[in-house]
Structure formats: structure tokens, C-alpha cells
C-alpha atoms as a PDB file:
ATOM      1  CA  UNK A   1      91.712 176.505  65.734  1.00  0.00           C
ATOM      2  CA  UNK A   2      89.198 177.414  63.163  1.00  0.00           C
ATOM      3  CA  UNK A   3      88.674 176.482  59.402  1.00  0.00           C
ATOM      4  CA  UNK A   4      86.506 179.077  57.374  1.00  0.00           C
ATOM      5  CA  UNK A   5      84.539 177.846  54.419  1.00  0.00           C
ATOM      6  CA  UNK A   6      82.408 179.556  51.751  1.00  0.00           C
ATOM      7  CA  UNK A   7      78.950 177.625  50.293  1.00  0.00           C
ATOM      8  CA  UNK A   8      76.523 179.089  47.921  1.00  0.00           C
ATOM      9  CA  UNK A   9      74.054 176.257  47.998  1.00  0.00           C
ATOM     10  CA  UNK A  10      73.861 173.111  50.508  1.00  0.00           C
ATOM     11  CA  UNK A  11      76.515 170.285  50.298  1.00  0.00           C
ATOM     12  CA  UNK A  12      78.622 172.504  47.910  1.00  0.00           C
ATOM     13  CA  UNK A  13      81.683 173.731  49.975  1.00  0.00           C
ATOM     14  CA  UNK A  14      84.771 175.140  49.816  1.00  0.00           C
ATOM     15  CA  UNK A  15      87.368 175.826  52.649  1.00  0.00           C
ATOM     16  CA  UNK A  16      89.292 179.014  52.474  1.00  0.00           C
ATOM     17  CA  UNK A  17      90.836 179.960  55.517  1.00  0.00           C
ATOM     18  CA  UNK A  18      92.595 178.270  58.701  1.00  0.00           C
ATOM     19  CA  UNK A  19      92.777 180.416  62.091  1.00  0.00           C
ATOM     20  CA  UNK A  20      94.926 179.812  65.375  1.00  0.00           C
ATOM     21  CA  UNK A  21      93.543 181.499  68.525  1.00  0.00           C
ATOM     22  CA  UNK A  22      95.300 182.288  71.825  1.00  0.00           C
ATOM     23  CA  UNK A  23      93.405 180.898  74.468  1.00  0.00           C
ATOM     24  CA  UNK A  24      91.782 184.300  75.223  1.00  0.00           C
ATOM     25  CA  UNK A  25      90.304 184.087  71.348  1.00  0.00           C
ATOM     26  CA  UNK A  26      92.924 186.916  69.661  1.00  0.00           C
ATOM     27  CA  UNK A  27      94.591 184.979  66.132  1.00  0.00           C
ATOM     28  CA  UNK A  28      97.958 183.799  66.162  1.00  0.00           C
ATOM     29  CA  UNK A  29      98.036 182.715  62.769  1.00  0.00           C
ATOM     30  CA  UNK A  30      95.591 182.876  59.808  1.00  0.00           C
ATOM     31  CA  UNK A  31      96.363 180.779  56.877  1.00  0.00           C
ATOM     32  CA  UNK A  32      95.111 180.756  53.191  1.00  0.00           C
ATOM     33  CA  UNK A  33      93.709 177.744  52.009  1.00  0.00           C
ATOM     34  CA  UNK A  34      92.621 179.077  48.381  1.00  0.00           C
ATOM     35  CA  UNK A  35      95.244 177.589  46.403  1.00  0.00           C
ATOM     36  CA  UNK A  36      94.631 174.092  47.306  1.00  0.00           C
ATOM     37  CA  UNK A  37      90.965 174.041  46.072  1.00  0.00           C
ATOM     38  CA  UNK A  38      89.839 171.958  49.072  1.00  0.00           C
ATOM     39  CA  UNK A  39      86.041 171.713  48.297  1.00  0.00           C
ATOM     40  CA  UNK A  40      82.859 169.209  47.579  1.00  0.00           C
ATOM     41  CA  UNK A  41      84.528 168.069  44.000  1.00  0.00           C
ATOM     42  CA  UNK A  42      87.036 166.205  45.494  1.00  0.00           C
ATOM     43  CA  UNK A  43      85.448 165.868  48.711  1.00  0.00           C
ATOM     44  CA  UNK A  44      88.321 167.502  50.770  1.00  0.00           C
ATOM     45  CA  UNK A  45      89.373 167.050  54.214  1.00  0.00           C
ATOM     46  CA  UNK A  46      91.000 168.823  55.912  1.00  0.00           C
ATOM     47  CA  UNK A  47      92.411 168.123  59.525  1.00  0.00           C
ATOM     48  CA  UNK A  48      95.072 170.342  61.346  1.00  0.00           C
ATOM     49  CA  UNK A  49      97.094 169.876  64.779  1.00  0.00           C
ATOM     50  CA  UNK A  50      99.338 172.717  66.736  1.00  0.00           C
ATOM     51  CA  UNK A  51     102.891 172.252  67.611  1.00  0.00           C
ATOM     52  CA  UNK A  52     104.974 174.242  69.823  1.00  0.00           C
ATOM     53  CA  UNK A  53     108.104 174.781  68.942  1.00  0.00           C
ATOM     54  CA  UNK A  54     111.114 176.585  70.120  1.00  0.00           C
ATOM     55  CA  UNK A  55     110.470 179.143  67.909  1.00  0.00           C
ATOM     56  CA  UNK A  56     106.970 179.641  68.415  1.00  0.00           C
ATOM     57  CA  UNK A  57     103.208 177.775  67.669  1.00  0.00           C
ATOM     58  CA  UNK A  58     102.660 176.863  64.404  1.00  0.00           C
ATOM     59  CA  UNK A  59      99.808 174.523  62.540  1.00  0.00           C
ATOM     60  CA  UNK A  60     100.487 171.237  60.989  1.00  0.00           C
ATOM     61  CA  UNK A  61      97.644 170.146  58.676  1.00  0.00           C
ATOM     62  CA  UNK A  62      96.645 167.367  56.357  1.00  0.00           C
ATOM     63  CA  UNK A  63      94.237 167.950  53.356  1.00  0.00           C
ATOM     64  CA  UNK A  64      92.869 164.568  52.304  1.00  0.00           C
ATOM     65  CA  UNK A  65      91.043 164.012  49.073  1.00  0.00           C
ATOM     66  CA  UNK A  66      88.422 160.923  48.954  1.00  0.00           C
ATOM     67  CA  UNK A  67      88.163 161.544  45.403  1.00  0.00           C
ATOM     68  CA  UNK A  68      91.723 160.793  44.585  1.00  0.00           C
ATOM     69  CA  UNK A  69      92.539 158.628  47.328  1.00  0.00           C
ATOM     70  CA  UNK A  70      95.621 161.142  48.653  1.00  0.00           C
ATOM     71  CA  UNK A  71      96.594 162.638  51.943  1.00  0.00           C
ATOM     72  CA  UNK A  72      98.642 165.667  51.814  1.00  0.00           C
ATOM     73  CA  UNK A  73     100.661 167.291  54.749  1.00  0.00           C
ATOM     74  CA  UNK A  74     101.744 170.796  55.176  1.00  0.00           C
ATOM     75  CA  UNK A  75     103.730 172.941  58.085  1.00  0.00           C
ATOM     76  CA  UNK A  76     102.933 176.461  58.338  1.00  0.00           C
ATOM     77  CA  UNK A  77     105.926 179.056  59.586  1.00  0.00           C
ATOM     78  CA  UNK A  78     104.024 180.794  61.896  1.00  0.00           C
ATOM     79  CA  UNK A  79     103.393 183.757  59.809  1.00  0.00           C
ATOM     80  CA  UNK A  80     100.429 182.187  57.463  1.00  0.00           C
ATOM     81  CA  UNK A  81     102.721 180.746  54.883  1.00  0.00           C
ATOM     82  CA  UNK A  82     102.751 177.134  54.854  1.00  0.00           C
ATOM     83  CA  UNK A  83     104.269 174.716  52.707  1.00  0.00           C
ATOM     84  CA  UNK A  84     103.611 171.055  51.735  1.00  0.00           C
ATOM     85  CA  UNK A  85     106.209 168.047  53.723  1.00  0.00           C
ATOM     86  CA  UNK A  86     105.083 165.180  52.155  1.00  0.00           C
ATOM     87  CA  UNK A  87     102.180 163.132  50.298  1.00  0.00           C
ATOM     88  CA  UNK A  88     101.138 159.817  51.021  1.00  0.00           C
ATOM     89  CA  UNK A  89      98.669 157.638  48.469  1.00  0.00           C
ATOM     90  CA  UNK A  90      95.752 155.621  49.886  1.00  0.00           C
ATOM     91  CA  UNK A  91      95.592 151.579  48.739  1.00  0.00           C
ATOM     92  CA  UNK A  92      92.037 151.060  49.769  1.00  0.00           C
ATOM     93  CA  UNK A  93      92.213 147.670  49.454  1.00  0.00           C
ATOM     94  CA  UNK A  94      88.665 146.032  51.227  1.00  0.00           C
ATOM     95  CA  UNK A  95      88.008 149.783  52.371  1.00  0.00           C
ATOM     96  CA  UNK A  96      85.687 151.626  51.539  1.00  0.00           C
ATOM     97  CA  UNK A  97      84.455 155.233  53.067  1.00  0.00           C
ATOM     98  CA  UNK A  98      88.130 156.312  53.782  1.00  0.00           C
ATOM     99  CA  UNK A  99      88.233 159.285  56.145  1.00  0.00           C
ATOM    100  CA  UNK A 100      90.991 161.073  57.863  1.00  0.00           C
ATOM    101  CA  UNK A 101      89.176 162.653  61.271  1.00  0.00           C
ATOM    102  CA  UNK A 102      92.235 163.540  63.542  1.00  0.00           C
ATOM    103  CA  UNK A 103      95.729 163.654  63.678  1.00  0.00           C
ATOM    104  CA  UNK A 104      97.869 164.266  66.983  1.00  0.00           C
ATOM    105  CA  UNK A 105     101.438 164.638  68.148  1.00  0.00           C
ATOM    106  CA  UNK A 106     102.782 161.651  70.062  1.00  0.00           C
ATOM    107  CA  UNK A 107     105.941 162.058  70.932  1.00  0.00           C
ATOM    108  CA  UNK A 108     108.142 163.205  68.167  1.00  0.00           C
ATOM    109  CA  UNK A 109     105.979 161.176  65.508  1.00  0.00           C
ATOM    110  CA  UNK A 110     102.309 162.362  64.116  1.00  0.00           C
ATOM    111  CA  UNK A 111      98.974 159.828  64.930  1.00  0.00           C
ATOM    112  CA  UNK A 112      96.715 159.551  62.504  1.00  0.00           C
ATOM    113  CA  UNK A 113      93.220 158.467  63.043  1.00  0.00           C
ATOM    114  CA  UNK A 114      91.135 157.079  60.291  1.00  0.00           C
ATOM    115  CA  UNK A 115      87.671 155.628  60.076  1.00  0.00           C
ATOM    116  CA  UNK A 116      86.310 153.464  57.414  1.00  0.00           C
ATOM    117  CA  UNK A 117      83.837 150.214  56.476  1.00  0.00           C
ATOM    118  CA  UNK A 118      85.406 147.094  55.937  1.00  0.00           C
ATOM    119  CA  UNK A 119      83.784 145.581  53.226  1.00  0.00           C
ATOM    120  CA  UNK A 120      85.817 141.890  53.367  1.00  0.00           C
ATOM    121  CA  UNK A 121      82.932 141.021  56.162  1.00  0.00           C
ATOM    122  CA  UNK A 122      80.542 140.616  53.622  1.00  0.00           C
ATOM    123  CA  UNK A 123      77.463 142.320  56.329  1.00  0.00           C
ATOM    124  CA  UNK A 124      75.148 144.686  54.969  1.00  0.00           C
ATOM    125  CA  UNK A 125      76.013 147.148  55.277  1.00  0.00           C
ATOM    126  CA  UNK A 126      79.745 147.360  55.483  1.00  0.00           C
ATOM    127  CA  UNK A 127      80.841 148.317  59.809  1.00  0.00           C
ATOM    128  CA  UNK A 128      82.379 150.866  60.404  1.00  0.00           C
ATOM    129  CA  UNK A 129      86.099 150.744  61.755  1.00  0.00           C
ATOM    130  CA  UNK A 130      89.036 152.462  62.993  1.00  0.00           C
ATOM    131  CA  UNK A 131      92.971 152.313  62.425  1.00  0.00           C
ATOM    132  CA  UNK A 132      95.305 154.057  63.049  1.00  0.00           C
ATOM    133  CA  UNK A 133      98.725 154.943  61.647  1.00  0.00           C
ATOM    134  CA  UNK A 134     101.910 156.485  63.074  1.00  0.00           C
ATOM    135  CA  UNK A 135     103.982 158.352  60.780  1.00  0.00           C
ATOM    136  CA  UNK A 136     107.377 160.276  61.482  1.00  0.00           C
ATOM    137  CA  UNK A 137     108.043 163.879  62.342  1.00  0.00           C
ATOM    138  CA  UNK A 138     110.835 163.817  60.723  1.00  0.00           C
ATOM    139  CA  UNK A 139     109.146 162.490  57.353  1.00  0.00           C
ATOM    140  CA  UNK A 140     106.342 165.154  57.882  1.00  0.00           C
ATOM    141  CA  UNK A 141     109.022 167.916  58.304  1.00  0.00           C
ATOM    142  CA  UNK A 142     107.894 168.507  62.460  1.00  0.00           C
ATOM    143  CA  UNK A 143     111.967 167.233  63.462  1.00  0.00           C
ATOM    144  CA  UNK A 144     114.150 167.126  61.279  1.00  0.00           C
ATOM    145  CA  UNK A 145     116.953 164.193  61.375  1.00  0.00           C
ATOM    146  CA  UNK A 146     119.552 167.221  63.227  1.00  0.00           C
ATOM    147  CA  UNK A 147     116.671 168.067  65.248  1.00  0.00           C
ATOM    148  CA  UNK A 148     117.028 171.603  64.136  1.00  0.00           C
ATOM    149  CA  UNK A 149     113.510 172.113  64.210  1.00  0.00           C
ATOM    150  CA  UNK A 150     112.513 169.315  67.354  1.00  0.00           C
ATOM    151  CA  UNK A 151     109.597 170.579  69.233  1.00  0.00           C
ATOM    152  CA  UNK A 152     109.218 171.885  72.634  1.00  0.00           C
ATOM    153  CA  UNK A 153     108.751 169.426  75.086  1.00  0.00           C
ATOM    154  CA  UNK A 154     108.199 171.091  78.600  1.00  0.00           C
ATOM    155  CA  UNK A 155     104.424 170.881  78.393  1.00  0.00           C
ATOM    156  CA  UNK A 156     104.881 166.635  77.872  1.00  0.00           C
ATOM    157  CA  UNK A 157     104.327 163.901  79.744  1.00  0.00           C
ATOM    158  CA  UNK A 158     106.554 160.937  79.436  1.00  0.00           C
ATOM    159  CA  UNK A 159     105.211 157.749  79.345  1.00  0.00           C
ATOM    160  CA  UNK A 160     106.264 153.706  78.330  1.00  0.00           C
ATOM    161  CA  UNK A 161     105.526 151.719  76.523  1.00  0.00           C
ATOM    162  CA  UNK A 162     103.458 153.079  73.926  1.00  0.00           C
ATOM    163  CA  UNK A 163     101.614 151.736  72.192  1.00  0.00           C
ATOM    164  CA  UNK A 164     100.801 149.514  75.941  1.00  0.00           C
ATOM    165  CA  UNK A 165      99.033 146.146  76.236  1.00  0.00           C
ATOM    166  CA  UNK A 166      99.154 146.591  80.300  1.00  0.00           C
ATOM    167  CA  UNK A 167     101.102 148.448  82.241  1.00  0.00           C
ATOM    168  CA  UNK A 168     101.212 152.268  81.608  1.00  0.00           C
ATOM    169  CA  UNK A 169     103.952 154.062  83.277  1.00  0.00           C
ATOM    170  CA  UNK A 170     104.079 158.042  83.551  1.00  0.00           C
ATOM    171  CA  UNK A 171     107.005 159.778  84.765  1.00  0.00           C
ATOM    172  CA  UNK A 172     107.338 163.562  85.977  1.00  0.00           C
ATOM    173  CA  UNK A 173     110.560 165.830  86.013  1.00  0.00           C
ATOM    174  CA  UNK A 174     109.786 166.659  89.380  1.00  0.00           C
ATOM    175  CA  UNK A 175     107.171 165.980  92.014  1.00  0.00           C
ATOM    176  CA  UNK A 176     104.179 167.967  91.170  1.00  0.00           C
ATOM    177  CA  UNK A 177     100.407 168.167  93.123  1.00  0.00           C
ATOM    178  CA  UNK A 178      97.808 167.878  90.497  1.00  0.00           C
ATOM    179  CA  UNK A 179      95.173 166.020  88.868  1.00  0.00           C
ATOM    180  CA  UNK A 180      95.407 163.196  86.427  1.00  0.00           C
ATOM    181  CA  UNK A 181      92.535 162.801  83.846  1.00  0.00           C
ATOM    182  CA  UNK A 182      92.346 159.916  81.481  1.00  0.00           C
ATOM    183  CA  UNK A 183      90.180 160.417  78.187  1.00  0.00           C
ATOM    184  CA  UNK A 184      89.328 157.695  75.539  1.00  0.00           C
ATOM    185  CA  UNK A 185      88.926 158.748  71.377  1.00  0.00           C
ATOM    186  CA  UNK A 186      85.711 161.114  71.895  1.00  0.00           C
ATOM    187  CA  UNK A 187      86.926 162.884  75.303  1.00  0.00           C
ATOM    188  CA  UNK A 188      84.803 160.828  77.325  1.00  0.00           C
ATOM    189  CA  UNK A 189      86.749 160.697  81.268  1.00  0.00           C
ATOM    190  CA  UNK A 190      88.101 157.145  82.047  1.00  0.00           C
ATOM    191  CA  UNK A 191      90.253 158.123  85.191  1.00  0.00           C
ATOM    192  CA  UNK A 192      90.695 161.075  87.221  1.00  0.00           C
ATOM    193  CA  UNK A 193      93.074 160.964  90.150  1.00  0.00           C
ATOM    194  CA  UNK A 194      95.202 163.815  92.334  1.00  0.00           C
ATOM    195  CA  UNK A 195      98.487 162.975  93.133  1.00  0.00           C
ATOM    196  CA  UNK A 196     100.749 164.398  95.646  1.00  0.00           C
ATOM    197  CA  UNK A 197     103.756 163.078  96.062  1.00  0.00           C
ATOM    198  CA  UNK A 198     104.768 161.013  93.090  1.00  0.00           C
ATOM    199  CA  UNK A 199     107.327 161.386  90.133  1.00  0.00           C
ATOM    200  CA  UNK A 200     105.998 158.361  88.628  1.00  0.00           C
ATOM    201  CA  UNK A 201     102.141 156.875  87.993  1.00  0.00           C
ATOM    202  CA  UNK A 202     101.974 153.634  87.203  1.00  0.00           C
ATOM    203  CA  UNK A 203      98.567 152.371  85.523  1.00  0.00           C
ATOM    204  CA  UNK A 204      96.555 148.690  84.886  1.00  0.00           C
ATOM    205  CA  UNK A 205      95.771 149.641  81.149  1.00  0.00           C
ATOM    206  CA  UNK A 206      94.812 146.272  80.341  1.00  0.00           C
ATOM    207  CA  UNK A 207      91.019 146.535  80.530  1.00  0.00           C
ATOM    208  CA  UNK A 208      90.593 149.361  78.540  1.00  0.00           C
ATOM    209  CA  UNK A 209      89.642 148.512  74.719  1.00  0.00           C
ATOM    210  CA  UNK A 210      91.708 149.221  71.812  1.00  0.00           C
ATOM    211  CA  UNK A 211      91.733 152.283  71.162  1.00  0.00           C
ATOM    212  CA  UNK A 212      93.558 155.694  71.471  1.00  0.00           C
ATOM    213  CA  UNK A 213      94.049 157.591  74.247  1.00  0.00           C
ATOM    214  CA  UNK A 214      95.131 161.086  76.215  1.00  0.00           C
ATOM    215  CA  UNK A 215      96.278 162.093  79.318  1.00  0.00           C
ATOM    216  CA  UNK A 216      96.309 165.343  80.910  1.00  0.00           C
ATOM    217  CA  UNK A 217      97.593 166.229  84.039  1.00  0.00           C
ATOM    218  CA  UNK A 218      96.873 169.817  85.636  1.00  0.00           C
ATOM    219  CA  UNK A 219      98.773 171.394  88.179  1.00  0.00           C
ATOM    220  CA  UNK A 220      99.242 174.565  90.011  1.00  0.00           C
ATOM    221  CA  UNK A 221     102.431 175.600  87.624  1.00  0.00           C
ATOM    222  CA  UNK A 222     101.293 174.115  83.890  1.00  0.00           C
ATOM    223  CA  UNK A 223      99.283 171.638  82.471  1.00  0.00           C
ATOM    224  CA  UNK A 224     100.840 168.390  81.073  1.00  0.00           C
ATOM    225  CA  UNK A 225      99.706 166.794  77.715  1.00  0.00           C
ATOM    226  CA  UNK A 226     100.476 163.268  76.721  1.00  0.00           C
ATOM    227  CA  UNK A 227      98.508 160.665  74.316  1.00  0.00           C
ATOM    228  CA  UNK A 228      98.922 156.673  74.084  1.00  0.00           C
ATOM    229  CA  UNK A 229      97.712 153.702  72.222  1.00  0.00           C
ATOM    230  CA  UNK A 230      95.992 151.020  73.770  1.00  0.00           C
ATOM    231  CA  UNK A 231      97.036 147.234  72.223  1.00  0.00           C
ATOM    232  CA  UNK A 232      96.181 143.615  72.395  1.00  0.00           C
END
């Protein structure tokens, strides 16, 4: 996925287009972004996620302004229209540097990963943190209370409890040979491990830090996607 912008001078920006590849490069999808004016005046940001769904991929993306403290979300239809699901309203409270870097599907529900400084420490200058938020699919318009629109789950792992304090456990549809890699927030690998036999994988998560989490397991047929939250 690929966001265009336009910028006459530096710093001054202005994102116009966002692009869905196939994995061999070709566009799926190319949206127009003009209408929503996300640029350097209200210091737009924009952050988009693909879903597959039974009727095909299509992007769901979240435009957030710093300036006026707002987080947008819009669905496209697959065919470069897109419309807006729902807007949410930012109470900064002790926050300060508000910034909306990724969202993911977990599940049925959207993750949202923020970063910001905490200013109620008092240190100078502020730290910088991470939170995180859950939100529903069906409040961001990805399923739907009928589930007319629920999303294809045959490339999903299922795992419990999430989010975990210890004990992760994965579970398979079938037996599968393959290899399990475990990534923290910036992709670095935790675990990687080839199973064989198994339709379940049990896992000590209790040493890893807080923090969020993927898991991806390949194997000759498909490749398995699955993301977690790590607790205290």
C-alpha cells in the first residue's frame, strides 16, 4: 500500500492519493484523497490497513488531524470510492504529541497504536509513550451487527486469551508443517519455530514486555496471520 503526496517546498505537504498493490506490484485499488485536504495545516495523518473480505480486498484508513485533535475512519468499496464510518475526538488530557502510527485488524475489532509524551511526569523533556486502543468493527463499519459484511477469516490464526498476561494458546483447523515466527511492535523476530504435528501451540508469553504483537505462521498451502497484546 502506497500514499502519494504533492510538496512544493520542504515540510509543506499534502497527500493526494492511496494505492493497493497485488503482491506482484499491479494496483488493486487507487483512492482519492483530495477532498479531505489532508496536509501540513492541520498536520494530517493518515494511516490505512487491508481487509479481506468475502467480496474482495478493500482499504480501511484513518486520517488523524493533530491540529484539531480528531481521528477519522473511512472504508473504501473496492473500486476507489470510500466513505467515512465513524469519528472519534481526542481528550488529550496530560498528553501531549498525539500521534496515530498504525492500526491493525485483530480479530473482528481494529488496534490502534498511538504514541505520545506524558507530560504528568514532570521530566524534561516529556517521555515518550505508547497505548493502545481497541475499537469495534462493527462501530468502524468492517462487520456489521448481521455480519453481512464480516471478513474473511481463512488466512487467521486463532488464538486465547488476548490481550495475554502468560499463557498464549494458538490453535490450527488442521495439522499443518510450517514455521512459526513471533514479531514484537517494529518487526523485530522474538520466536521462530517449525512445527509438525500440532493443531495447537501453546506459548510462555509472560516474559515478553508490554507491548503488541504478531504472529505469522508459513506453510506449504498459505500463510497464517494473527496479532496479540501482551499485559501485566
Amino acid at each position: 500500500m502506497r500514499s502519494d503526496t504533492s510538496s512544493e517546498q520542504p515540510y509543506y505537504y499534502k497527500i493526494k492519493y492511496l494505492t493497493l498493490f497485488d503482491r506482484k506490484g499491479t494496483p488493486l485499488e487507487k483512492i482519492d484523497l483530495r477532498t479531505l485536504n489532508i496536509d501540513y495545516k492541520n498536520l494530517g495523518i493518515i494511516q490505512p490497513t487491508l481487509l479481506r473480505t468475502k467480496s474482495g480486498p478493500k482499504i480501511l484508513f484513518c486520517v488523524q488531524s493533530r491540529t484539531y485533535r480528531t481521528v477519522d475512519f473511512y472504508l473504501s468499496d473496492g473500486s476507489g470510492q470510500f466513505t467515512k464510518t465513524n469519528s472519534f475526538q481526542i481528550d488529550p488530557g496530560t498528553k501531549t504529541e498525539i500521534s496515530l502510527i498504525k492500526i491493525e485488524k485483530v480479530g473482528d475489532n481494529i488496534l490502534c497504536y498511538f504514541i505520545h509524551r506524558e507530560t504528568a511526569t514532570r521530566l524534561s523533556p516529556a517521555p515518550l509513550w505508547s497505548s493502545w486502543i481497541m475499537i469495534k468493527g462493527e462501530d468502524l463499519g468492517v462487520l456489521t451487527a448481521n455480519k453481512d459484511v464480516s471478513l474473511d477469516q481463512d488466512n487467521t490464526l486463532k488464538i486465547s486469551p488476548n490481550p495475554v498476561y502468560a499463557n498464549l494458546t494458538i490453535e490450527f483447523d488442521k495439522v499443518y508443517l510450517g514455521l512459526l515466527n513471533l514479531y514484537n511492535d517494529i518487526g523485530q523476530l522474538i520466536l521462530s519455530t517449525k512445527l509438525k504435528t500440532d493443531k495447537e501451540f501453546n506459548y510462555d508469553a509472560s516474559k515478553l514486555i508490554n507491548g503488541y504483537y504478531s504472529i505469522q505462521f508459513i506453510t506449504d498451502e498459505k500463510i497464517l496471520k494473527t496479532h496479540f497484546i501482551k499485559v501485566n
